[in-house]
Protein backbone atom coordinates (compact mmCIF):
# COMPACT_ATOMS: atom_id res chain seq x y z
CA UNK A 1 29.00 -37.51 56.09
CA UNK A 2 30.31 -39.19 59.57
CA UNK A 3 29.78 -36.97 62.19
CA UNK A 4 33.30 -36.82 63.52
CA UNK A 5 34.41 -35.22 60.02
CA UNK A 6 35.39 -32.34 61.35
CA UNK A 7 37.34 -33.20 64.09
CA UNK A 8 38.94 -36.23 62.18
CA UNK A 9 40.18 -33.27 59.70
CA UNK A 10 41.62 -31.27 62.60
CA UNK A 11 42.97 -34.11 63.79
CA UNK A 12 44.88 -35.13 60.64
CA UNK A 13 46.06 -32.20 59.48
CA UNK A 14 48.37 -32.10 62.80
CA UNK A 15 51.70 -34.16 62.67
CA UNK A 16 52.67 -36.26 65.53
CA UNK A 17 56.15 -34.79 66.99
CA UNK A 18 57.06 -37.16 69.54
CA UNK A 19 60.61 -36.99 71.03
CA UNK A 20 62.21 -40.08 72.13
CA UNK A 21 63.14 -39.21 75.49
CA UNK A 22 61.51 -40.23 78.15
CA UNK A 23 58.73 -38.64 79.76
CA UNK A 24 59.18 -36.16 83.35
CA UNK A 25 56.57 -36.95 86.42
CA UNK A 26 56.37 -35.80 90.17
CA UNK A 27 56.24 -38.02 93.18
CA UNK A 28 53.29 -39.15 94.32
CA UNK A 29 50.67 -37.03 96.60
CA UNK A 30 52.22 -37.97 99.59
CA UNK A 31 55.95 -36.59 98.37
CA UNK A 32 54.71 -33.03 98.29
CA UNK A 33 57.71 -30.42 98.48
CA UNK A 34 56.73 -27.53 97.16
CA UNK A 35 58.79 -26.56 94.24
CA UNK A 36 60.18 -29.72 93.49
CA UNK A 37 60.51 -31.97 90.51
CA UNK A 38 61.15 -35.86 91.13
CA UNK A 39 61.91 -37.25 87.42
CA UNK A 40 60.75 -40.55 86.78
CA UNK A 41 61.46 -42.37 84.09
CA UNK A 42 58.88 -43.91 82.05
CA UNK A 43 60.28 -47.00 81.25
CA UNK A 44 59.99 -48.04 84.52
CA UNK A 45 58.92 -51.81 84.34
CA UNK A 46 56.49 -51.09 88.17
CA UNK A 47 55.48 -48.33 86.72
CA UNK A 48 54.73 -49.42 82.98
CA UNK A 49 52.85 -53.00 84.38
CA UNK A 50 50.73 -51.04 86.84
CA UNK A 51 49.44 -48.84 84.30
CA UNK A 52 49.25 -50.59 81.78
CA UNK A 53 50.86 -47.95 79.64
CA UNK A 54 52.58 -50.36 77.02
CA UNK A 55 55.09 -47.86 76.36
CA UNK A 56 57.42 -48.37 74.04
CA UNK A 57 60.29 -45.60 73.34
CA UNK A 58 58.43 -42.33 72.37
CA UNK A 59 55.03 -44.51 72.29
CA UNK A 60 52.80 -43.03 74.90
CA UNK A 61 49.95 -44.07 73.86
CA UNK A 62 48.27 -47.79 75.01
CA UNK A 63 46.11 -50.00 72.69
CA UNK A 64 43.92 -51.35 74.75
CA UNK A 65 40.44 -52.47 73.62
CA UNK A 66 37.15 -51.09 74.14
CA UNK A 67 35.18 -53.38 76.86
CA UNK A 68 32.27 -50.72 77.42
CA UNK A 69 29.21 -51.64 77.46
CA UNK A 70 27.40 -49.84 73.92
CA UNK A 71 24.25 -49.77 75.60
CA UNK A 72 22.76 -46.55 76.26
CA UNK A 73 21.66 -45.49 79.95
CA UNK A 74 18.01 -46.28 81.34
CA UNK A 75 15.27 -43.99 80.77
CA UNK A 76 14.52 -40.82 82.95
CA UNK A 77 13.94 -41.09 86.54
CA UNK A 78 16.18 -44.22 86.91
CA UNK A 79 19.19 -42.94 86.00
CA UNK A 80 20.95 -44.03 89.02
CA UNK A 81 19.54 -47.23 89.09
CA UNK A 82 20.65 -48.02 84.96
CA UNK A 83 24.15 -47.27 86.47
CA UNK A 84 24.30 -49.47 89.35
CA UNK A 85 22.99 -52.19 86.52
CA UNK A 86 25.77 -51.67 84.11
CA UNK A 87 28.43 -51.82 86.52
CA UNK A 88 27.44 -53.31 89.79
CA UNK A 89 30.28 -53.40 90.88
CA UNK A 90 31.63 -49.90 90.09
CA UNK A 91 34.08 -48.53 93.11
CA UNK A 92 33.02 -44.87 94.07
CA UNK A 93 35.63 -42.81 95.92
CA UNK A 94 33.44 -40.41 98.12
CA UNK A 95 31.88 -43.59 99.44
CA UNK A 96 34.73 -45.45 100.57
CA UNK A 97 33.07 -48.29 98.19
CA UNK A 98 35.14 -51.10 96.46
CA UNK A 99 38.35 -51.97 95.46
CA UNK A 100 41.31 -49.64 95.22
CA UNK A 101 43.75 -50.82 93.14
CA UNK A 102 46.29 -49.97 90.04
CA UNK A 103 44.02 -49.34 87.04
CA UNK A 104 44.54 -51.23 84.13
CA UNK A 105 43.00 -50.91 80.34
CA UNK A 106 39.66 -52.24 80.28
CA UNK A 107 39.28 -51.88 84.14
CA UNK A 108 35.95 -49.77 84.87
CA UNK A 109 36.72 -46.46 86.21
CA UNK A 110 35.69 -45.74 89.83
CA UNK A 111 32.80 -43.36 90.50
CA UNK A 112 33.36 -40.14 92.38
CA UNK A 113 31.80 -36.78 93.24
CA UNK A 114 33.93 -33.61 92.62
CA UNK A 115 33.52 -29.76 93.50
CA UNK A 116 34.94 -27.69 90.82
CA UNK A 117 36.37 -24.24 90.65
CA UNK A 118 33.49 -22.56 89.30
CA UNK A 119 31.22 -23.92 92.28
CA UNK A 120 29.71 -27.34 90.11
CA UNK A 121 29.91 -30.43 90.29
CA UNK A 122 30.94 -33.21 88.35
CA UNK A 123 29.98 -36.87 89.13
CA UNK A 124 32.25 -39.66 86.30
CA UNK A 125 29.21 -41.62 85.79
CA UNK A 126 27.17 -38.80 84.49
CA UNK A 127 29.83 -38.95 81.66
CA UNK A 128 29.40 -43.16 80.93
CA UNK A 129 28.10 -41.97 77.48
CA UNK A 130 31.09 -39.95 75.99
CA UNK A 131 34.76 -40.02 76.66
CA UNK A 132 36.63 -38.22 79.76
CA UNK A 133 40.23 -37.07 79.53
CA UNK A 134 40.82 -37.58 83.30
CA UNK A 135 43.77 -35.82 84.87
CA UNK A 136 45.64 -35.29 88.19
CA UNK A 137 47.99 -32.74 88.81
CA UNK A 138 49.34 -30.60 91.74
CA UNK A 139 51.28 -27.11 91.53
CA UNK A 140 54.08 -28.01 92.78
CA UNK A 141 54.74 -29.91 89.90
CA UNK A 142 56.96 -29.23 86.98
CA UNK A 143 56.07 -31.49 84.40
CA UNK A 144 51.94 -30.97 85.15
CA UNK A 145 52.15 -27.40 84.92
CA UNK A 146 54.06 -27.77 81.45
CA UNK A 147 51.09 -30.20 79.93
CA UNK A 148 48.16 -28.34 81.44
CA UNK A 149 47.82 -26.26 78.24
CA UNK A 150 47.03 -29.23 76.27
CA UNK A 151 44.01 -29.68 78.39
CA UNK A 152 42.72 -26.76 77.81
CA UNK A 153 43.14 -27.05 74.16
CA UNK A 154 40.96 -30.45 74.08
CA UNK A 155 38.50 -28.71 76.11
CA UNK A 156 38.53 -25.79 73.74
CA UNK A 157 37.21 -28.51 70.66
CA UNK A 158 34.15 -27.98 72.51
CA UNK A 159 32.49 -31.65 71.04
CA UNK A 160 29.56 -32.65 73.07
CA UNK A 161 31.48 -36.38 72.55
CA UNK A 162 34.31 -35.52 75.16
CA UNK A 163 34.78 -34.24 78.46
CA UNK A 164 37.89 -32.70 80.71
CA UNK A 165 38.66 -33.01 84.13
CA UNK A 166 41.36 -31.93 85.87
CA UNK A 167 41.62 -32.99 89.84
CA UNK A 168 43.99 -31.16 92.10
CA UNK A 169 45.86 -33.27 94.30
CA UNK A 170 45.64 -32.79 97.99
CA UNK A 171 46.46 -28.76 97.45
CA UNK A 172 43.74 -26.05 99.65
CA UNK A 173 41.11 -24.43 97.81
CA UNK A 174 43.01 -21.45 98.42
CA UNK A 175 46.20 -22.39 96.41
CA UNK A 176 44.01 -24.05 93.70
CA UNK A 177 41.81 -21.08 92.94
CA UNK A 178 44.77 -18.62 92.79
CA UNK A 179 46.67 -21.07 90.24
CA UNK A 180 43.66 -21.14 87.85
CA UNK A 181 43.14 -17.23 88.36
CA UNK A 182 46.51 -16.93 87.83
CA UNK A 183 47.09 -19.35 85.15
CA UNK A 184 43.52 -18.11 83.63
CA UNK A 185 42.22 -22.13 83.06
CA UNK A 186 38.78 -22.21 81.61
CA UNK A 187 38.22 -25.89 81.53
CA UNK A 188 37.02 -27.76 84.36
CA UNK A 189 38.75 -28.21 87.63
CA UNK A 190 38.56 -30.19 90.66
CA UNK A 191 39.49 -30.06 94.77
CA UNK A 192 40.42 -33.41 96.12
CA UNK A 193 41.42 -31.67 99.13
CA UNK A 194 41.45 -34.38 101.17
CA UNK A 195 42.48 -37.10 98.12
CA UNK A 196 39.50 -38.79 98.23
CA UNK A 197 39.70 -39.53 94.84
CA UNK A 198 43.35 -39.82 94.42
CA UNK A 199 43.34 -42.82 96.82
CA UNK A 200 41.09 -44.63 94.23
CA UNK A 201 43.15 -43.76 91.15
CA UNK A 202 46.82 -44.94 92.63
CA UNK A 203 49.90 -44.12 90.54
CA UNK A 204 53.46 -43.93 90.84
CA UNK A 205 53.83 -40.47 89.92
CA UNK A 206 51.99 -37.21 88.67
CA UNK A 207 51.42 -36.07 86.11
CA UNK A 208 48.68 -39.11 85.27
CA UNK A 209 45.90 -39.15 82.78
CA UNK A 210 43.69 -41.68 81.93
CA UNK A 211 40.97 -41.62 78.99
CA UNK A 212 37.89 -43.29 79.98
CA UNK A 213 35.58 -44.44 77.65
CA UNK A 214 31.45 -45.25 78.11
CA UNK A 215 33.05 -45.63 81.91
CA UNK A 216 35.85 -48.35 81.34
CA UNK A 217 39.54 -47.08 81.12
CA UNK A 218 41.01 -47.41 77.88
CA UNK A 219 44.15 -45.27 78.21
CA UNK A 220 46.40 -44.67 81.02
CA UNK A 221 49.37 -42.38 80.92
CA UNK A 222 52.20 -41.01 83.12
CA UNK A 223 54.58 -38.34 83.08
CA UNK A 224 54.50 -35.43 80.39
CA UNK A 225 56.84 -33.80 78.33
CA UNK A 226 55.35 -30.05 76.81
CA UNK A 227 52.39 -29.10 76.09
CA UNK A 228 52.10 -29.64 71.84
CA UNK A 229 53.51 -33.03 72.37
CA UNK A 230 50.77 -34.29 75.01
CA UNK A 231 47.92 -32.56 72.90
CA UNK A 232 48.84 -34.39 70.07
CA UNK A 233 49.39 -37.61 71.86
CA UNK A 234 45.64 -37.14 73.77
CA UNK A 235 44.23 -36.30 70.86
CA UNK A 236 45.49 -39.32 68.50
CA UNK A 237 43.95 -41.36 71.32
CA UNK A 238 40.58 -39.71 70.79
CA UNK A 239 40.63 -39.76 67.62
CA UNK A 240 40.84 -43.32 68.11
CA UNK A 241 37.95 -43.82 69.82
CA UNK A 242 35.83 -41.81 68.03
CA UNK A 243 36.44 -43.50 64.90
CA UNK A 244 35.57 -46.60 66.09
């Protein structure tokens, strides 16, 4: 029986509602008005080319192909080393290291370091063999808040194959921690107080979620509309992967 089974089943038994309007997203990090909603619309040629999003009408999703390497990481006690050998190159945020540019699919994700809520922390290239649903989000805005469900949902799967991340853009750790009290998120968030790790994942607006897989991106999206419709979007990109 194929190991995904089960979450192929789940996964098929939903049906795909996407509305043909176009998606909502918030300014960038550097627009922040608390309160406010800048709608951008995600037909936007800049906006489609630089992320590579290949949207097409109510088609979210991009079909980009897999360029990860399928070999697995070194053996203990060279763990860092195994990484620096499958991507030499790799950008890593906290650093100040590499290139910051656009992302594209099949672009390798940069590295970074993040504190989370519950006081760990989470490091990308610890994840290079599974999938991360990467997101950024702020408070302030509309169309983030009305998705973040969905992320708790694919965190709620609990498969050992994928991992969430949220990262809160450029908000205090005060304002973050009483949002996820508040809001009662269980799934793993991140400070990027400072966006340190924003400035290596430039984008046009927020909300913006990329799926990396095995540490190359292989789905970029921006904007949101609610909740249902992003989880089933996300997840028909999963499932994509995992039945490869």
């Amino acid at each position: 029986m194929n190991r995904y089974h089960g979450f192929r089943g789940l996964v098929l038994a939903m049906a795909l509602c996407l509305a043909a309007t176009g998606l909502s997203a918030c300014g960038s990090g550097s627009e922040q008005v608390p309160g406010a909603e800048k709608e951008e619309a995600s037909q936007n040629a800049e906006a489609s080319a630089r992320n590579a999003a290949g949207q097409d009408g109510a088609d979210q999703t991009t079909d980009g192909e897999r360029t990860a390497d399928d070999a697995g990481n070194g053996g203990a006690g060279e763990e860092n080393s195994s990484k620096e050998e499958k991507f030499p190159d790799r950008a890593y945020a906290n650093d100040a290291k590499g290139e910051v540019k656009y992302l594209e699919v099949g672009d390798v994700a940069p590295d970074f370091t993040a504190t989370l809520v519950d006081g760990s922390e989470f490091r990308l290239s610890d994840y290079d063999d599974r999938v991360v649903v990467l997101n950024f989000f702020a408070s302030w805005c509309g169309p983030c808040m009305r998705e973040m469900p969905a992320f708790g949902w694919i965190h709620a799967l609990d498969l050992s194959e994928i991992a969430v991340l949220c990262v809160d853009c450029m908000e205090d750790v005060k304002t973050v921690d009483a949002l996820v009290k508040e809001q009662g998120y269980d799934f793993p968030i991140a400070y990027d107080e400072k966006g340190i790790i924003e400035k290596y994942y430039p984008t046009d607006g927020i909300p913006y979620t990329l799926i990396i897989n095995q540490g190359v991106v292989h789905d970029v999206f921006l904007g949101a509309r609610d909740a249902q419709t992003q989880y089933d979007v996300y997840v028909s990109a999963l499932r994509s992967i995992l039945e490869e």
